[in-house]
C-alpha atoms as a PDB file:
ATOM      1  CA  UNK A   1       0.348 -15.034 -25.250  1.00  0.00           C
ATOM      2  CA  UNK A   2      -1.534 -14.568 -21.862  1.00  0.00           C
ATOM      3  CA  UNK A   3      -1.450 -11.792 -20.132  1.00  0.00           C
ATOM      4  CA  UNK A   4      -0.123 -11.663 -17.210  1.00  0.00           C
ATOM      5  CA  UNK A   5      -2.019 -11.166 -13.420  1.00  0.00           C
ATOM      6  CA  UNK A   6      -2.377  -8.029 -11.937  1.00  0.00           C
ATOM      7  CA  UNK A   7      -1.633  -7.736  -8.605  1.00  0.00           C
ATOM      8  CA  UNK A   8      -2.946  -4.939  -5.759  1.00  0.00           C
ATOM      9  CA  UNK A   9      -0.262  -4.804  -2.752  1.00  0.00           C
ATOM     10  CA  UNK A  10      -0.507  -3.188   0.458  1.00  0.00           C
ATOM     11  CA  UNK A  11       2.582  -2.238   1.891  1.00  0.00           C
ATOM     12  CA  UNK A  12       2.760  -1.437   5.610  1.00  0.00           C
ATOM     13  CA  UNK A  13       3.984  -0.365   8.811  1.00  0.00           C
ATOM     14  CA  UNK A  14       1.927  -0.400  12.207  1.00  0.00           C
ATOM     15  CA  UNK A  15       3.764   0.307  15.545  1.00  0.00           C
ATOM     16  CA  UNK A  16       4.437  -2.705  17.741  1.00  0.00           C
ATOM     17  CA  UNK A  17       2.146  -0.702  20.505  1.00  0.00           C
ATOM     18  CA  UNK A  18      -0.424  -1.797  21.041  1.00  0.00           C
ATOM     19  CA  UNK A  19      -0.749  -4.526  19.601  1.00  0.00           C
ATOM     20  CA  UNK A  20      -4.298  -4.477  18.803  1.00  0.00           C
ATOM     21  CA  UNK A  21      -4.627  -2.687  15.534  1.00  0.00           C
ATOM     22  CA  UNK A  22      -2.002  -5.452  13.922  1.00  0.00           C
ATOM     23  CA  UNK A  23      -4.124  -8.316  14.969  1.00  0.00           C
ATOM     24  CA  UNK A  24      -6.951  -7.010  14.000  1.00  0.00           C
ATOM     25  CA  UNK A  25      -5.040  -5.980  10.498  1.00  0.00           C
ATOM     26  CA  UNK A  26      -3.984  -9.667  10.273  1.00  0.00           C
ATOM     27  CA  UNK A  27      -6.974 -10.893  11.300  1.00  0.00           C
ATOM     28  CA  UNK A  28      -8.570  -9.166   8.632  1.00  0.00           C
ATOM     29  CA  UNK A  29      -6.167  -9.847   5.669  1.00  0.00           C
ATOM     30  CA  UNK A  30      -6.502 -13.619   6.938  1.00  0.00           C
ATOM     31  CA  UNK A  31     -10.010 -13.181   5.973  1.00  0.00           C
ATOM     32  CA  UNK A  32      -9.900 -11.914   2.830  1.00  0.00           C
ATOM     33  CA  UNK A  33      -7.127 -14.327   1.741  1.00  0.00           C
ATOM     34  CA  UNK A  34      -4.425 -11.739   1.388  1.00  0.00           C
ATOM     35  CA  UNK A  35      -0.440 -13.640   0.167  1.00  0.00           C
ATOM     36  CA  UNK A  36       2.250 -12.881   2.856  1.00  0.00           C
ATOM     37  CA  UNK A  37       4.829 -11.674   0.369  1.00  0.00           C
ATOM     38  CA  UNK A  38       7.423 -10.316   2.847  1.00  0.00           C
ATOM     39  CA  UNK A  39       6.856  -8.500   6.400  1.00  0.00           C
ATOM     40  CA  UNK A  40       4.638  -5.568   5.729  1.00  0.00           C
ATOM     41  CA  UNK A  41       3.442  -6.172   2.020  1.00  0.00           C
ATOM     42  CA  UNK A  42       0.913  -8.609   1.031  1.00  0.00           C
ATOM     43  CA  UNK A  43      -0.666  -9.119  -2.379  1.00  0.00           C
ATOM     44  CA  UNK A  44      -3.904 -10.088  -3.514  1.00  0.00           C
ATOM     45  CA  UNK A  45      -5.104 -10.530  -7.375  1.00  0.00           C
ATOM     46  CA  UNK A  46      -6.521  -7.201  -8.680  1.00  0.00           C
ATOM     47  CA  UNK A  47      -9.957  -6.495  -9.095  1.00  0.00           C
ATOM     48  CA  UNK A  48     -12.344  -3.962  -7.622  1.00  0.00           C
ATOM     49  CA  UNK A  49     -13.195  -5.482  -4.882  1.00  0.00           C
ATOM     50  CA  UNK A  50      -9.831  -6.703  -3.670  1.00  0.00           C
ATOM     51  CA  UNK A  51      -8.666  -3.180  -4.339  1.00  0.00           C
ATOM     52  CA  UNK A  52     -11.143  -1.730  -1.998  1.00  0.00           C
ATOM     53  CA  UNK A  53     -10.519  -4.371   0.552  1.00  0.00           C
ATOM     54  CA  UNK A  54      -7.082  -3.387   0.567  1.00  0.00           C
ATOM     55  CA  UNK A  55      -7.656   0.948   0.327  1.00  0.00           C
ATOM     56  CA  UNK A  56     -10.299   0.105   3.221  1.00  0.00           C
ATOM     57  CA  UNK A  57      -7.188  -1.568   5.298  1.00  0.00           C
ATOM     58  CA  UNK A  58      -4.520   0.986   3.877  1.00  0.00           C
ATOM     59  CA  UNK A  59      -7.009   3.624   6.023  1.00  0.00           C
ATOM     60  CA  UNK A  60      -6.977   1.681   8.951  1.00  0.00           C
ATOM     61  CA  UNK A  61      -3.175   1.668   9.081  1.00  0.00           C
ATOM     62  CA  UNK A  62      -2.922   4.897   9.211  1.00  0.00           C
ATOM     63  CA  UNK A  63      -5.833   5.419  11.567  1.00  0.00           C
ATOM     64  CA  UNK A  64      -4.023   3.315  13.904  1.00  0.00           C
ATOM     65  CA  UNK A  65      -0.438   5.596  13.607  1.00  0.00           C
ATOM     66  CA  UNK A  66       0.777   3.394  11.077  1.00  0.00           C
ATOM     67  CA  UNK A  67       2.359   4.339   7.265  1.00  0.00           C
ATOM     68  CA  UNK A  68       0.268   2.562   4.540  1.00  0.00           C
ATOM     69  CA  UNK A  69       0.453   2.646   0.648  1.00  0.00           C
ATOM     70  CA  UNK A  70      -1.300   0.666  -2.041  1.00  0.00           C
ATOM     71  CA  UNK A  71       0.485  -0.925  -5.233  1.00  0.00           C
ATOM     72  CA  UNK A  72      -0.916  -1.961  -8.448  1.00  0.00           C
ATOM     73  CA  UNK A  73       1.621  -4.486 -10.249  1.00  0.00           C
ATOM     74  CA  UNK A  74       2.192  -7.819 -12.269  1.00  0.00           C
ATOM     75  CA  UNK A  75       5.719 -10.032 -11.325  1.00  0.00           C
ATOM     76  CA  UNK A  76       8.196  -9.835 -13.622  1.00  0.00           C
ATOM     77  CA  UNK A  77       7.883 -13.759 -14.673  1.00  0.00           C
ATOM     78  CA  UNK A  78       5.434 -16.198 -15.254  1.00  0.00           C
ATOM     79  CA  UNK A  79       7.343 -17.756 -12.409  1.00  0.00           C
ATOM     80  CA  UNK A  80       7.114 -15.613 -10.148  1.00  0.00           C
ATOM     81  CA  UNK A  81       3.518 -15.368 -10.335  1.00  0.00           C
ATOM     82  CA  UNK A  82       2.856 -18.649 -10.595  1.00  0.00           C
ATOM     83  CA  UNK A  83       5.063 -19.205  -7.061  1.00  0.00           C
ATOM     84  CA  UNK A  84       2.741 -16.739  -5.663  1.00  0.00           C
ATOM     85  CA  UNK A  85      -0.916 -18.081  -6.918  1.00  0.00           C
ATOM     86  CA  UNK A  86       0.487 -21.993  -5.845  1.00  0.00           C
ATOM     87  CA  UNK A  87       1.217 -20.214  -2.470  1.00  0.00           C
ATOM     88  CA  UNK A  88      -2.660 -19.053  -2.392  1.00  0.00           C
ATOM     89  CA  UNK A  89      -4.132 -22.129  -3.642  1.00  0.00           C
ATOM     90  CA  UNK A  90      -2.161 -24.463  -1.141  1.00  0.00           C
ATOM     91  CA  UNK A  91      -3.430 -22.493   1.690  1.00  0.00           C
ATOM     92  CA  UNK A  92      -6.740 -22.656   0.397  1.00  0.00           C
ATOM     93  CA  UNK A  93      -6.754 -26.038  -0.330  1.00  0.00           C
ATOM     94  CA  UNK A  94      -5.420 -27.095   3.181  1.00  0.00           C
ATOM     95  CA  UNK A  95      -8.664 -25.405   4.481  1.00  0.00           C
ATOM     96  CA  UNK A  96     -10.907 -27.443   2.226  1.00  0.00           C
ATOM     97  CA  UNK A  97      -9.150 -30.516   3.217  1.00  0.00           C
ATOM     98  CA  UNK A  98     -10.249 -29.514   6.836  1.00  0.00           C
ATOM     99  CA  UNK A  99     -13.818 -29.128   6.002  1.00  0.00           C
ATOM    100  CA  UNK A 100     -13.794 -32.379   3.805  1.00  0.00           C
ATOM    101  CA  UNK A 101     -12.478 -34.310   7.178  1.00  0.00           C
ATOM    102  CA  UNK A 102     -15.148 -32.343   9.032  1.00  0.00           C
ATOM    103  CA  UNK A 103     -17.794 -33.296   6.699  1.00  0.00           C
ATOM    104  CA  UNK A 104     -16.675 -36.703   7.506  1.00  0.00           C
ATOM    105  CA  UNK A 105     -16.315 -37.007  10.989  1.00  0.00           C
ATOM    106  CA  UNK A 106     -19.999 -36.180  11.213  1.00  0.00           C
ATOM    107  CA  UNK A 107     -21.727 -38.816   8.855  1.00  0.00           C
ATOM    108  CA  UNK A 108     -22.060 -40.777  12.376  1.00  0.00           C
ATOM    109  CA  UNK A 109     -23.521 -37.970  14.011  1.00  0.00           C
ATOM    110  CA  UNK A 110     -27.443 -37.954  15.378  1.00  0.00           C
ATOM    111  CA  UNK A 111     -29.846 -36.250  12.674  1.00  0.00           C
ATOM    112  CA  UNK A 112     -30.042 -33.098  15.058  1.00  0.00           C
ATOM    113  CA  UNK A 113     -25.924 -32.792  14.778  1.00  0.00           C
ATOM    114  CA  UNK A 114     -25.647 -33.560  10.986  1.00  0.00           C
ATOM    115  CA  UNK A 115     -28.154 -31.013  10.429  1.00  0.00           C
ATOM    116  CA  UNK A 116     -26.521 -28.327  12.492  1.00  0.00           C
ATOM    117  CA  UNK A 117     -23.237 -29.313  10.720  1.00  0.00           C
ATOM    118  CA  UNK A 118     -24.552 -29.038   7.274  1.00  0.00           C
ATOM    119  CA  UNK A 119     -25.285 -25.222   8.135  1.00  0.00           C
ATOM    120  CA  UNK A 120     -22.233 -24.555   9.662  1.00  0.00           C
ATOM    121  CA  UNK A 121     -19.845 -26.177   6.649  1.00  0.00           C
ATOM    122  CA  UNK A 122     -22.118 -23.739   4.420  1.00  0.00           C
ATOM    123  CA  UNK A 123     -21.044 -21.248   5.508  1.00  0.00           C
ATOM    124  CA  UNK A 124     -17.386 -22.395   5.933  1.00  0.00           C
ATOM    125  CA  UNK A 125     -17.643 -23.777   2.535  1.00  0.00           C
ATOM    126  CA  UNK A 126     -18.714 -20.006   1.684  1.00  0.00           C
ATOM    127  CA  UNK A 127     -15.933 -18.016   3.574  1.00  0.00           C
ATOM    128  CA  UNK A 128     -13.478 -20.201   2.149  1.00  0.00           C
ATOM    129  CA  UNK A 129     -14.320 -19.700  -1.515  1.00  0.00           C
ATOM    130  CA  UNK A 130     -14.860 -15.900  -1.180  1.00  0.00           C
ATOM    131  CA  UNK A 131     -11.061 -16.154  -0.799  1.00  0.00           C
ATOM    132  CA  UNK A 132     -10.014 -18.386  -3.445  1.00  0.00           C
ATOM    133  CA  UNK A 133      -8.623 -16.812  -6.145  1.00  0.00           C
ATOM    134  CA  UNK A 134      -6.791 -19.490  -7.600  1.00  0.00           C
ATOM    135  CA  UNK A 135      -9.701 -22.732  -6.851  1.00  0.00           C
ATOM    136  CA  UNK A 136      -7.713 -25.574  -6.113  1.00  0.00           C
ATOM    137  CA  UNK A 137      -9.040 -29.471  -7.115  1.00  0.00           C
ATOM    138  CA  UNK A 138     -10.564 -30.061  -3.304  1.00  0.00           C
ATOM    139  CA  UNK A 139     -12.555 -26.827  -3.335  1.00  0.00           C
ATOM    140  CA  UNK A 140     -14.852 -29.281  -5.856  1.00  0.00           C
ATOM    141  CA  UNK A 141     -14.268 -31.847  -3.685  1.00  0.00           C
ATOM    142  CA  UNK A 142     -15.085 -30.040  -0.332  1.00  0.00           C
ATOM    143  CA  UNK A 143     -18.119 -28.924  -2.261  1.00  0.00           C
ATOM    144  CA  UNK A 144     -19.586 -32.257  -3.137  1.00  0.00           C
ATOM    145  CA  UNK A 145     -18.759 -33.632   0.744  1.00  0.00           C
ATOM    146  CA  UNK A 146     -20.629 -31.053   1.839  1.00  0.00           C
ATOM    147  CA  UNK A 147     -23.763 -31.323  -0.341  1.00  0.00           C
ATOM    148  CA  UNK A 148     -23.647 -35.136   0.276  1.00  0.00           C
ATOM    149  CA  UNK A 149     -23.941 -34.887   3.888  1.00  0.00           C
ATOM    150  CA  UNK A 150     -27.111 -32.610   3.097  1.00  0.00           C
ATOM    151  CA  UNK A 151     -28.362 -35.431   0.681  1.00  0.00           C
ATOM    152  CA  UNK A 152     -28.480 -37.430   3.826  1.00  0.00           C
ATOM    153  CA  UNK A 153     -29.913 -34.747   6.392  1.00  0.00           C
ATOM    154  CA  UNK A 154     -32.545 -34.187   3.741  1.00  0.00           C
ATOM    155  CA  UNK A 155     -33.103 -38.216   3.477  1.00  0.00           C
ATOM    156  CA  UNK A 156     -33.360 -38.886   7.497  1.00  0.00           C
ATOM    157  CA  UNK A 157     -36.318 -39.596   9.341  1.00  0.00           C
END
C-alpha cells in the first residue's frame, strides 16, 4: 500500500493594516506554489525545502504583527489528498497552457522577437516547474513548445 503524502501547512493571521505585509505574503506563497486550503492555512507537499519556504514565511508573519504556526500532516483519505494535489496540478497546468499559447503566438514573430521570447519562456518555463509538485501532462507539452521555437531561433538566418 502507498504511503500516503506528507503535507507542511502554514497557518496564519496578519492584521488587515497595512496591507502590505499580506500582499507581499501572498505574493510570495503564489510563487512558491503554496494550495489555498481555507483563509489563513495553505499547504504545500513536505520536503526540506518547502518546509523552509514555509518557516521562512511563518517569521515574516510574525515580523509583520501577525500569529504564525507551521504543521506537518497527511489527509485523512486518499481522497482528500488527491482533491488537494488535482487542485495544484490544475493551477499549474493552466499556466503551462499560457506559455504553450505564448510560444505560439510568436512563431510569426521577426528573428530578433523569437529570440528574445525563447529566453523569456525559459525562464517562465523554469518558475513554473519549480512549483509543480504534482507535473501535469502540458508541463511536457509546454516543454517541447518551448524548445521547438528554439529549434527555429537556432535554424534562422
Amino acid at each position: 500500500m502507498r504511503r500516503r503524502q506528507q503535507w507542511v501547512f502554514l497557518a496564519y493571521r496578519l492584521p488587515r493594516d497595512p496591507s502590505t505585509p499580506r500582499i507581499t505574503l501572498w505574493r510570495k506563497l503564489r510563487r512558491l506554489g503554496a494550495a489555498q486550503v481555507l483563509d489563513g492555512l495553505v499547504a504545500l507537499p513536505l520536503d526540506s525545502r518547502t518546509r523552509e519556504q514555509l518557516e521562512w514565511l511563518a517569521d515574516e508573519v510574525e515580523e509583520a504583527g501577525g500569529l504564525a504556526s507551521i504543521w506537518i500532516a497527511e489527509s485523512a483519505s486518499a481522497a482528500q489528498e488527491h482533491a488537494l494535489a488535482s487542485r495544484m496540478a490544475e493551477a499549474i497546468a493552466g499556466e503551462y497552457a499560457v506559455l504553450i499559447d505564448e510560444a505560439e503566438k510568436v512563431r510569426g514573430a521577426t528573428s530578433a522577437e523569437r529570440r528574445r521570447a525563447v529566453r523569456r519562456l525559459r525562464r517562465q518555463l523554469q518558475s513554473i516547474t519549480r512549483r509543480d509538485y504534482f507535473p501535469p501532462p502540458e508541463r511536457e507539452a509546454a516543454r517541447r513548445a518551448v524548445e521547438a521555437l528554439a529549434q527555429e531561433v537556432a535554424v534562422a538566418p
